[in-house]
C-alpha atoms as a PDB file:
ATOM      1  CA  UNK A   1      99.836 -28.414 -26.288  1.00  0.00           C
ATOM      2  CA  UNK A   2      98.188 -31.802 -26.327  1.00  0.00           C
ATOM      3  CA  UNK A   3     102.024 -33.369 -26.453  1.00  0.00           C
ATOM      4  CA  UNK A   4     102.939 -32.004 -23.937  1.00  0.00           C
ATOM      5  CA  UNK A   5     100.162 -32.920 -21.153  1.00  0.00           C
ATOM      6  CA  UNK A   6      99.699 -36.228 -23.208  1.00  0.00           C
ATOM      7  CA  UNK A   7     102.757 -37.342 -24.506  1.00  0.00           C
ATOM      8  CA  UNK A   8     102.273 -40.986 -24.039  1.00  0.00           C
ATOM      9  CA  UNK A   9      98.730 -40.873 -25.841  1.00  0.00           C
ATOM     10  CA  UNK A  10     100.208 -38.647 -28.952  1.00  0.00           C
ATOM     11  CA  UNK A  11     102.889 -41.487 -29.367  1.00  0.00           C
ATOM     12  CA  UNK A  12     100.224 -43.693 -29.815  1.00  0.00           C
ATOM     13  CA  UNK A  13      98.404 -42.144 -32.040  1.00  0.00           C
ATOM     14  CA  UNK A  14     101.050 -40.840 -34.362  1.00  0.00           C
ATOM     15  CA  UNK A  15     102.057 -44.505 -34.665  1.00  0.00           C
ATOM     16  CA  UNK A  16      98.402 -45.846 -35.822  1.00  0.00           C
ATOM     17  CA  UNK A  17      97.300 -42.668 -37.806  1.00  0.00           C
ATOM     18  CA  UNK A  18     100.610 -42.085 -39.677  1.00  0.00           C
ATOM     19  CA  UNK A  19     101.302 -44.942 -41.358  1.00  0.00           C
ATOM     20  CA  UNK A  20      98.107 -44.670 -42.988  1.00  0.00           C
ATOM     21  CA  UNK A  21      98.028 -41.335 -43.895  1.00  0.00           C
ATOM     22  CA  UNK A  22     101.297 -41.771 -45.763  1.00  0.00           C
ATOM     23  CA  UNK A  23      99.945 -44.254 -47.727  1.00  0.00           C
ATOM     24  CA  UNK A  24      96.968 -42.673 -48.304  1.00  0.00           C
ATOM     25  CA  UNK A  25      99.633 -39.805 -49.731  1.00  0.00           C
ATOM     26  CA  UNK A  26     101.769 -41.998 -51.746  1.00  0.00           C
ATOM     27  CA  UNK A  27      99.252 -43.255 -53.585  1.00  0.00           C
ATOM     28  CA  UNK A  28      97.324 -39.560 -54.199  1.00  0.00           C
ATOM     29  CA  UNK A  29     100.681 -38.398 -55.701  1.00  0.00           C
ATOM     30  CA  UNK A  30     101.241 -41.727 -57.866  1.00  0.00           C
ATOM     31  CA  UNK A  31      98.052 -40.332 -59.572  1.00  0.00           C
ATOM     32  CA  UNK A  32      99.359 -39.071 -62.777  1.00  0.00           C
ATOM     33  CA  UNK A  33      98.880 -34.776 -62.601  1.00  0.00           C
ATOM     34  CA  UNK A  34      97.839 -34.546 -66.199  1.00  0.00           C
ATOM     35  CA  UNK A  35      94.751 -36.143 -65.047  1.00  0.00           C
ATOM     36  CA  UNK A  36      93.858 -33.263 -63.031  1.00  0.00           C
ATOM     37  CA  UNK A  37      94.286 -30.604 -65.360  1.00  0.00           C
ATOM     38  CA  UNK A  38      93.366 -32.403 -68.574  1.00  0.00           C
ATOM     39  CA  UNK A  39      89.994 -33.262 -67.807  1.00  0.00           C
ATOM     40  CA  UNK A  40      88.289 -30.877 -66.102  1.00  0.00           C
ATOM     41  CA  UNK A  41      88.173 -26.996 -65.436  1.00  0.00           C
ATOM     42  CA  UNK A  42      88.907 -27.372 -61.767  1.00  0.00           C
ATOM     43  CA  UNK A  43      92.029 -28.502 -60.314  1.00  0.00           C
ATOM     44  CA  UNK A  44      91.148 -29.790 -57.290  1.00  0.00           C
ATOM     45  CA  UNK A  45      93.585 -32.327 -57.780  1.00  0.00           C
ATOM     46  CA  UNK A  46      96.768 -30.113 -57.730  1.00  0.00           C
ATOM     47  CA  UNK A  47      95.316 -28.458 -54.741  1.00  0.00           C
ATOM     48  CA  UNK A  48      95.508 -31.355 -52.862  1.00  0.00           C
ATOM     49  CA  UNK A  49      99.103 -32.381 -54.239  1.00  0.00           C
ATOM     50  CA  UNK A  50     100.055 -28.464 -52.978  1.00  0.00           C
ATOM     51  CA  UNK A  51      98.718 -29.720 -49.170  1.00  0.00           C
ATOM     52  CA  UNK A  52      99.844 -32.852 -48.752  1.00  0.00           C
ATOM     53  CA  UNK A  53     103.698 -31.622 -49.925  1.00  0.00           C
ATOM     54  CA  UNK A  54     103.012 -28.532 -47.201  1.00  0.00           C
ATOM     55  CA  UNK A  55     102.281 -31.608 -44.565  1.00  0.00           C
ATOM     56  CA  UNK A  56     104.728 -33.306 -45.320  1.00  0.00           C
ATOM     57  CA  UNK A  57     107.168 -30.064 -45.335  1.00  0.00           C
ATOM     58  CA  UNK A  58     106.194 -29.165 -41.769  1.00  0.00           C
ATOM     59  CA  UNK A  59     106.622 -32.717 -40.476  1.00  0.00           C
ATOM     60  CA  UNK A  60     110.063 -33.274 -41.808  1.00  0.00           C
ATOM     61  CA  UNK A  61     111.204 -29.656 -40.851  1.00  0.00           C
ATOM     62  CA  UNK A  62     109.845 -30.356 -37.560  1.00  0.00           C
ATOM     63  CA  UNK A  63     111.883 -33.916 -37.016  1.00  0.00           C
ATOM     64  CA  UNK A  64     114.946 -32.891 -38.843  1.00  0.00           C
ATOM     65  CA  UNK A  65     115.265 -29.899 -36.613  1.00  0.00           C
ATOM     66  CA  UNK A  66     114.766 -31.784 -33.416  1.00  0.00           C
ATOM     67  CA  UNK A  67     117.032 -34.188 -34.653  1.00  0.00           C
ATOM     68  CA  UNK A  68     119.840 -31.666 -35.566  1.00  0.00           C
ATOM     69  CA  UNK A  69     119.571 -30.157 -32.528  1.00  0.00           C
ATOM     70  CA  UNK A  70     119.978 -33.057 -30.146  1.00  0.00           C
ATOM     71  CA  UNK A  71     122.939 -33.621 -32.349  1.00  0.00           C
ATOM     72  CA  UNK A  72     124.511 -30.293 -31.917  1.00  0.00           C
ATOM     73  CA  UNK A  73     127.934 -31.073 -31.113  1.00  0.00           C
ATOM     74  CA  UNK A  74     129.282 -27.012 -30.964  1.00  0.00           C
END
């Protein structure tokens, strides 16, 4: 993986991309939902809501793990 042979470089970039993209998700899911679904016959909307929670999902599993684990104590 990329992290691996890069590590330095994937620090980096996780630390100007990130931010930003978790903004960018905060305010997509301040968007009221009704919106979506109450106005058109597409929900395009929710499908997006559905992705960015999987994201986010995979990224905290991912940490939380790593973090539990180098916190083992047994």
């Amino acid at each position: 993986m990329v992290k691996d042979q890069h590590p330095q470089a994937v620090k980096e970039a996780i630390a100007s991309v990130l931010p930003v993209w978790l903004e960018a998700f905060k305010v997509l899911l301040n968007i009221d939902p009704q919106q979506d679904i109450g106005t058109s016959t597409h929900w395009d909307g929710l499908s997006v809501r559905i992705q960015i929670f999987k994201v986010l999902y995979i990224f905290l599993l991912r940490h939380v793990y790593r973090y539990l684990d180098f916190h083992r104590d047994w």
